[in-house]
Protein backbone atom coordinates (compact mmCIF):
# COMPACT_ATOMS: atom_id res chain seq x y z
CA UNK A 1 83.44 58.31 55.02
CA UNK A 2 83.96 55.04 56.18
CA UNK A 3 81.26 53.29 53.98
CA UNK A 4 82.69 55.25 50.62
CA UNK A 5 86.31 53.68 51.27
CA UNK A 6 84.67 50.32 52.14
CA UNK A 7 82.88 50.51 48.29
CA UNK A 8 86.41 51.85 46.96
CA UNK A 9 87.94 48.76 48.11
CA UNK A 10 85.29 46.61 46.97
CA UNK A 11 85.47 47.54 43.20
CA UNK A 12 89.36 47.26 43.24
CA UNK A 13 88.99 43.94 44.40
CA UNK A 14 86.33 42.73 41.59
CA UNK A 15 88.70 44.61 38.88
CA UNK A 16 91.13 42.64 39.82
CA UNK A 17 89.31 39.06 39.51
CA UNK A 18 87.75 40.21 36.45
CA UNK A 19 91.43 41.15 34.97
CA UNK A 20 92.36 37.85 36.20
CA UNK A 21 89.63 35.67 34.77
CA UNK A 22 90.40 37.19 31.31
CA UNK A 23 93.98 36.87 31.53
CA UNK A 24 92.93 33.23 31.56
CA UNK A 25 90.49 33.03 29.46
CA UNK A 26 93.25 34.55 26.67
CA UNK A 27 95.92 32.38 28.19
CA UNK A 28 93.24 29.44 27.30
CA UNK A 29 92.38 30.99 23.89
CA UNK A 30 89.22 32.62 24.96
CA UNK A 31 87.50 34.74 23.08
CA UNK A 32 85.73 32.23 20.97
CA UNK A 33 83.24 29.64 21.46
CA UNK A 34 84.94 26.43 23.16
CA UNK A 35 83.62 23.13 24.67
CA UNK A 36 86.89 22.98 26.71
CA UNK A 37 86.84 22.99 30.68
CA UNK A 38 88.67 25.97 31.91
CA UNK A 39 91.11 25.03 33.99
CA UNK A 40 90.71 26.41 38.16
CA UNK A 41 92.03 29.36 38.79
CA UNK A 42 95.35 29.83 40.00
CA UNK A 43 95.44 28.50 44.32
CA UNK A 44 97.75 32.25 44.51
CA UNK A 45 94.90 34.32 43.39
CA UNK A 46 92.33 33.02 45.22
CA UNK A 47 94.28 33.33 48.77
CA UNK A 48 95.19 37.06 47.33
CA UNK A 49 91.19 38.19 47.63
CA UNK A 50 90.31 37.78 51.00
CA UNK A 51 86.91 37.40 51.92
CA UNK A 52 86.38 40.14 54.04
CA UNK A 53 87.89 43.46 54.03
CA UNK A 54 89.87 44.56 56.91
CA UNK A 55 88.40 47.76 58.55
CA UNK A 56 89.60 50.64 57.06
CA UNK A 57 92.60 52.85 58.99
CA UNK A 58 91.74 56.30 59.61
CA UNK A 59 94.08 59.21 61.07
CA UNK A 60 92.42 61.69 63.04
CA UNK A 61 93.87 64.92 63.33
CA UNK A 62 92.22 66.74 66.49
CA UNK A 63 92.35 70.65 66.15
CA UNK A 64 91.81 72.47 69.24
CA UNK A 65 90.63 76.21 69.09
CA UNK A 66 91.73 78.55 70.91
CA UNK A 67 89.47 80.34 73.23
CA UNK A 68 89.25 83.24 75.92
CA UNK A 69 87.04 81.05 78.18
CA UNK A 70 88.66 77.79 78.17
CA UNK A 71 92.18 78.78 78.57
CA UNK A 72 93.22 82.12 79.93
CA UNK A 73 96.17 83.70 80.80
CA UNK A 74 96.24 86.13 84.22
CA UNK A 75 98.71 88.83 85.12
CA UNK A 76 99.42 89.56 88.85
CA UNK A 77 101.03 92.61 89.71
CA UNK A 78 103.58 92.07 92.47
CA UNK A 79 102.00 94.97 94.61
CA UNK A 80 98.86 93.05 94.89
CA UNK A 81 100.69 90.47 97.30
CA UNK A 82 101.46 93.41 99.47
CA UNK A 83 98.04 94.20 101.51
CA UNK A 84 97.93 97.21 103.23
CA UNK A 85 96.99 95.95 106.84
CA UNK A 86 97.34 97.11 110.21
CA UNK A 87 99.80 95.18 111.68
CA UNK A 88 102.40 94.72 108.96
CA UNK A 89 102.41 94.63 104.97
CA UNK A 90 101.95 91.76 102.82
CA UNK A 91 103.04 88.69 105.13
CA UNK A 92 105.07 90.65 107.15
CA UNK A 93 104.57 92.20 110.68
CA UNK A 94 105.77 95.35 112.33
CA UNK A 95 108.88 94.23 113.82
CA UNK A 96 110.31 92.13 111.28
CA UNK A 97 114.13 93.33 110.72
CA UNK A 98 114.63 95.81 108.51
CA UNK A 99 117.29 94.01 105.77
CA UNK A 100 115.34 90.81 105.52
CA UNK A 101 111.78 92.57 104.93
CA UNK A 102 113.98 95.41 102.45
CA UNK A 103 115.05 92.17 100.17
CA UNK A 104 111.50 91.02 100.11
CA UNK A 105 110.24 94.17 98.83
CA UNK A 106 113.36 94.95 96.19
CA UNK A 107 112.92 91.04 94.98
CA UNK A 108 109.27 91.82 93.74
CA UNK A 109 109.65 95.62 92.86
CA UNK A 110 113.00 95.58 91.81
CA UNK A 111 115.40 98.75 93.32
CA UNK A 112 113.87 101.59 95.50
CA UNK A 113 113.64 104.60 93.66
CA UNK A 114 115.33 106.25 97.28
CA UNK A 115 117.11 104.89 99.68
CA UNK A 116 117.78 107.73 102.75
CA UNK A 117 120.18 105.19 104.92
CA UNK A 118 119.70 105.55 108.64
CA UNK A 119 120.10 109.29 109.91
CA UNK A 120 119.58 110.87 113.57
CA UNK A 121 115.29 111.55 113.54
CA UNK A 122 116.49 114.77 114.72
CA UNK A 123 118.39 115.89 111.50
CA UNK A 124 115.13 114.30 109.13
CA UNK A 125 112.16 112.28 111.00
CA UNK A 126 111.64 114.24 114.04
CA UNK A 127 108.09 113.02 114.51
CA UNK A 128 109.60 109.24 114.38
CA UNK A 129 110.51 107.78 116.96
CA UNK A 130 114.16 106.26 118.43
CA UNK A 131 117.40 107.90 117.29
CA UNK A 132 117.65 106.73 114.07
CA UNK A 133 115.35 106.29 111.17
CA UNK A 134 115.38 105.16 107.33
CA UNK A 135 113.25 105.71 104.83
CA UNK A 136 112.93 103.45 101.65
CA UNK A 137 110.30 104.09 98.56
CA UNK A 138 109.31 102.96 95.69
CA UNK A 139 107.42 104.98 94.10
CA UNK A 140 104.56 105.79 96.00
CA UNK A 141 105.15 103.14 98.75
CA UNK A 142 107.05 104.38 101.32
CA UNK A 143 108.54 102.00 104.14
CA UNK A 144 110.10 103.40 107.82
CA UNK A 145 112.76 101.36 109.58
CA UNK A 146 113.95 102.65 112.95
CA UNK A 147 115.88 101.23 116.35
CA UNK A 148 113.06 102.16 118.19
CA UNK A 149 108.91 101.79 117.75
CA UNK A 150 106.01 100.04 119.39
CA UNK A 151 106.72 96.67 117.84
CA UNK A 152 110.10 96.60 119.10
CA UNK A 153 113.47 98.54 120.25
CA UNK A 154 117.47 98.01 120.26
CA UNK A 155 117.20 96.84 116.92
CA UNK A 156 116.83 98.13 113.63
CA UNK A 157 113.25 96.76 112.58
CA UNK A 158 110.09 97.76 110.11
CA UNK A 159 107.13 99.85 112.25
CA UNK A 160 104.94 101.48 109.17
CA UNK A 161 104.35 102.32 105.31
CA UNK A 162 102.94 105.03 103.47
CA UNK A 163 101.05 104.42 100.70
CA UNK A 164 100.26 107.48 98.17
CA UNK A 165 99.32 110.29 97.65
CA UNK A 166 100.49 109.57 93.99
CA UNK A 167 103.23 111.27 92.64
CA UNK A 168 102.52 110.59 88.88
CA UNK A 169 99.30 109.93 86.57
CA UNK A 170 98.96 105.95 88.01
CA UNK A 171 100.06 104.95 91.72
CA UNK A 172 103.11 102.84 91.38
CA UNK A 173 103.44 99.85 92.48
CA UNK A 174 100.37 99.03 91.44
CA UNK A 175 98.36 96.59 93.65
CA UNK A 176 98.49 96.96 96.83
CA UNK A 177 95.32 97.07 98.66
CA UNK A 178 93.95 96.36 102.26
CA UNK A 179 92.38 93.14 103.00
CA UNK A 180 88.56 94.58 102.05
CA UNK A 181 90.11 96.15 98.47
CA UNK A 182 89.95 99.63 99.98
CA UNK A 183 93.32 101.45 98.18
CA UNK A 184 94.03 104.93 96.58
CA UNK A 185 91.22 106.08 94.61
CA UNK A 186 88.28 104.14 96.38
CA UNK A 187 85.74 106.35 96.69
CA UNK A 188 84.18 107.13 100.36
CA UNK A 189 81.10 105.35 99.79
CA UNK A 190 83.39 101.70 98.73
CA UNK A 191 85.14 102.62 102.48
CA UNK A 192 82.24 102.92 104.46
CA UNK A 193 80.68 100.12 102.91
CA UNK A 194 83.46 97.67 103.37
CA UNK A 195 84.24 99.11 106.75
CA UNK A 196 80.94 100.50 107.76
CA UNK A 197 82.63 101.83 111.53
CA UNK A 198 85.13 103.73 109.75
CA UNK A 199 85.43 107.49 111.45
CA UNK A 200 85.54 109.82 108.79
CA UNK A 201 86.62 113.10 110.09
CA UNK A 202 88.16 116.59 109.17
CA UNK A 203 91.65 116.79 110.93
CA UNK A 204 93.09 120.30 111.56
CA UNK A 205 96.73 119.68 109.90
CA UNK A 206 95.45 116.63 106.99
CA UNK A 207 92.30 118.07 106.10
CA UNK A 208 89.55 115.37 105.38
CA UNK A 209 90.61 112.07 107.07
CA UNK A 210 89.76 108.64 107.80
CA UNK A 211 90.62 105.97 110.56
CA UNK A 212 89.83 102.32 109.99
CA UNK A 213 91.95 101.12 113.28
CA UNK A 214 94.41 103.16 115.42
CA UNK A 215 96.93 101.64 113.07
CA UNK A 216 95.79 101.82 109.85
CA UNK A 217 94.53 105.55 108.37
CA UNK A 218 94.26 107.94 105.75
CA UNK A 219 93.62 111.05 104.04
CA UNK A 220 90.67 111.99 101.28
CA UNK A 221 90.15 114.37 99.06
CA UNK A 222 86.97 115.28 100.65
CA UNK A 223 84.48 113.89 103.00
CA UNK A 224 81.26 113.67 100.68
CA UNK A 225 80.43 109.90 99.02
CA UNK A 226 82.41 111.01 95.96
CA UNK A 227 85.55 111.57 97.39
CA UNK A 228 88.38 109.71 97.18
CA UNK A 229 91.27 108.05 99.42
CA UNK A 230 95.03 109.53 98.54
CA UNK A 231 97.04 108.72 101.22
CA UNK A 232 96.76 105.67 103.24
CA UNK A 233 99.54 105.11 106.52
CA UNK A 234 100.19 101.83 108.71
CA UNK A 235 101.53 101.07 111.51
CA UNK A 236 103.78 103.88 113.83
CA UNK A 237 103.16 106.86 110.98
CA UNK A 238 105.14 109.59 111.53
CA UNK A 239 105.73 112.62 109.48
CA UNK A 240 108.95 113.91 107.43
């Protein structure tokens, strides 16, 4: 590219000084023979056609592609920042008071779907323990807030969740998981390999259970490989 413009300029520059050289040759009364000395050419024309060219400007117009390996874009569901653990959910322990860890939860899954304020655990929660208990869910996530637990008492303060089983096609929120990606729908095989001391068990009241720590628990569908978790409970579970 270069080397074509550099030709380019090259010709227009020996059009001109042969356009030049006639116009002075007519001027002089050219065109016939003559023993007469031309006269120089003009000091203005000669300064005009420089020796050498300047280099040639170019513009270079960079087009980037787009493409799904050098720029991506990632969705995180807010559930996944809530792992399922044993002592607490997401970054928050048993213990924590109830309002502060409630506007944690509503500022990244917007407004429980039910709210049952704080009742007597005799008229509602009877397994639960203190005198009064509240539950909040969204969707499938349940949280328990109570005066009285083994994290702490006198105060009102979060002891467990419930996670599952799922109420609709798709557990909602999506996301959360425990620390070794063990959720609802992992098979049993994905549990015991992630947690390879995990008691698997058939209880008398749940049916087909698991226990990962005294803490942190579950129910299956079944106990074969192919079954799959459905309910998964932290902390101070207790029963409606």
């Amino acid at each position: 590219m270069v080397c074509q413009h550099t030709k380019t300029r090259h010709a227009e520059g020996l059009a001109v000084f042969v356009a030049a050289a006639a116009f002075i040759l007519a001027a002089c009364g050219g065109g016939g023979a003559t023993t007469e000395t031309l006269a120089p050419l003009p000091t203005s024309l000669t300064t005009t056609l420089p020796t050498t060219l300047p280099p040639m400007t170019t513009t270079t117009t960079l087009v980037t592609a787009s493409s799904s390996t050098s720029s991506t874009s990632t969705t995180v569901s807010p559930g996944e920042t809530l792992v399922l653990r044993s002592d607490g959910l997401g970054d928050s322990l048993f213990g924590v008071d109830a309002a502060a860890l409630i506007a944690i939860v509503t500022e990244l899954l917007g407004k429980p779907d039910s709210d049952s304020g704080y009742v007597p655990t005799t008229n509602k929660f009877k397994l639960c323990p203190g005198t009064k208990v509240r539950s909040v869910r969204w969707g499938d996530l349940m949280l328990m807030f109570g005066d009285e637990s083994g994290y702490a008492e006198g105060r009102l303060h979060f002891f467990s969740w419930n996670y599952g089983p799922v109420a609709g096609i798709a557990p909602v929120p999506l996301g959360p998981t425990t620390d070794g990606d063990i959720t609802l729908g992992s098979t049993v095989a994905e549990l015991l390999r992630v947690y390879p001391s995990a008691e698997i068990f058939m209880d008398d009241v749940a049916g087909a259970s698991f226990i990962l720590e005294s803490t942190l628990s579950g129910i299956l569908s079944d106990q074969t490989p192919d079954g799959v978790v459905i309910a998964m409970y932290g902390g101070n579970a207790c029963v409606q």
